[in-house]
Protein backbone atom coordinates (compact mmCIF):
# COMPACT_ATOMS: atom_id res chain seq x y z
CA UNK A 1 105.86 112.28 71.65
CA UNK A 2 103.03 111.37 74.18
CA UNK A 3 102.41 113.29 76.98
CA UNK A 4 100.56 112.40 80.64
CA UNK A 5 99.88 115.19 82.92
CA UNK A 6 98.29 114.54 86.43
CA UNK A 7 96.52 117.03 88.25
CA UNK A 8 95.52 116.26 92.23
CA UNK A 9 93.79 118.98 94.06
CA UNK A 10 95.09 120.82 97.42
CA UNK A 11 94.36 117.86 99.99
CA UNK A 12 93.24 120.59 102.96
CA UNK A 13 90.12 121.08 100.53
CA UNK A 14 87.25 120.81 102.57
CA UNK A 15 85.22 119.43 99.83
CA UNK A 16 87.32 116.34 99.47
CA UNK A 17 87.97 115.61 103.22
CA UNK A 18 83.70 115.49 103.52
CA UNK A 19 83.55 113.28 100.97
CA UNK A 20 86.52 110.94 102.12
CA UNK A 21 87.79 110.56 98.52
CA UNK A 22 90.78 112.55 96.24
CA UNK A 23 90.28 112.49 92.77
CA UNK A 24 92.80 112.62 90.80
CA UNK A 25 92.54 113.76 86.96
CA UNK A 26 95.03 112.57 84.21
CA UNK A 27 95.00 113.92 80.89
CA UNK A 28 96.33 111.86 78.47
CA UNK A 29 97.45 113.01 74.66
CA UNK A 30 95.40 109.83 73.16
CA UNK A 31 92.07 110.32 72.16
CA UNK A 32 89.54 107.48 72.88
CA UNK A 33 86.07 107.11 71.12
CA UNK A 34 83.12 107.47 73.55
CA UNK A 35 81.65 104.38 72.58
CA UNK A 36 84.75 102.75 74.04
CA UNK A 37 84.02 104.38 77.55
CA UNK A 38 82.78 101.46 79.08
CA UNK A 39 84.74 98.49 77.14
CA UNK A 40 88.65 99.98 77.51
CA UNK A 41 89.16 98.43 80.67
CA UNK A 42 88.07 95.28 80.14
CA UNK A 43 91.05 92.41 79.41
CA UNK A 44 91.74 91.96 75.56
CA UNK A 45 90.56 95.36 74.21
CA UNK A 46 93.61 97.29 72.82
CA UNK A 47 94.04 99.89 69.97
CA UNK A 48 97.36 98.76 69.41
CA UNK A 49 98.93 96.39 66.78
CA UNK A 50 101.40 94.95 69.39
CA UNK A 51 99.09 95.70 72.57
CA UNK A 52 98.03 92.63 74.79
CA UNK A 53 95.10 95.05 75.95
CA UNK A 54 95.79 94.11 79.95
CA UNK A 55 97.13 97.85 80.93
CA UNK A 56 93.94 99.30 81.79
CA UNK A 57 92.20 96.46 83.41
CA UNK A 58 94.97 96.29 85.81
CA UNK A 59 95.21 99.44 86.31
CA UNK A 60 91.20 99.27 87.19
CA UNK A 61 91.87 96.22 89.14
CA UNK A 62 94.45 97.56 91.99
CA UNK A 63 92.64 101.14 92.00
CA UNK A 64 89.50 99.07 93.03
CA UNK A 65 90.34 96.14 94.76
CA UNK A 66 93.54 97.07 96.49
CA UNK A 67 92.99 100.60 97.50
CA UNK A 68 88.48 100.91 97.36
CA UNK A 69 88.93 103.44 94.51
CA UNK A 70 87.35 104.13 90.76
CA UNK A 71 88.07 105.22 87.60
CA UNK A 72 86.16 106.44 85.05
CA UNK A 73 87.02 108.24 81.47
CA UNK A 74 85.47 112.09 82.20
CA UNK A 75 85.62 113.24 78.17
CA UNK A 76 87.78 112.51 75.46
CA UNK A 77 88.20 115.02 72.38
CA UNK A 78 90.80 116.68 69.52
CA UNK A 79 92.84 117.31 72.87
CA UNK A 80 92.77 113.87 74.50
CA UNK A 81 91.04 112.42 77.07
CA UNK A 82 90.76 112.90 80.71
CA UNK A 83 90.31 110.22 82.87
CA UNK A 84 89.57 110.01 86.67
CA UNK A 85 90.99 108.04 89.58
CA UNK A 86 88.94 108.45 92.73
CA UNK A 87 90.88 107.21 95.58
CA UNK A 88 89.93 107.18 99.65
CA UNK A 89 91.17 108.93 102.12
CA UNK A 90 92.32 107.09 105.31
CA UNK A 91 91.12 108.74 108.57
């Protein structure tokens, strides 16, 4: 019973049209260590017994290469973690 919930602020926010970029937050029901912040999306690393570990190092490759975004883990906790996708804004 996993759960993903996406929040994306109000796009008229003048705060995110100066800076050009929308973030978007996703919580996500899975807890991930903070020592793994910086190794989770690179290819092979997986928590899983069956996992292949390439989900979130694609996932980092099209947000960065294909669309000039990031993504970054914000916190993790009891409560899951909460990751953000910044993405820009065409003009």
């Amino acid at each position: 019973n996993k759960r993903i919930i996406i929040l994306i602020p109000y796009p008229n926010n003048p705060q995110i049209i100066q800076h050009r970029y929308i973030d978007i937050h996703i919580h996500i029901i899975i807890p991930i260590l903070k020592s793994d912040f910086y190794t989770i999306f690179n290819p092979g690393v997986t928590s899983k017994k069956r996992g292949w570990g390439l989900g979130l190092s694609l996932v980092k490759r099209i947000v960065e290469e294909y669309h000039t975004g990031k993504i970054k883990v914000l916190s993790s906790g009891k409560e899951g973690t909460i990751m953000q996708i910044s993405l820009k804004i065409n003009s």
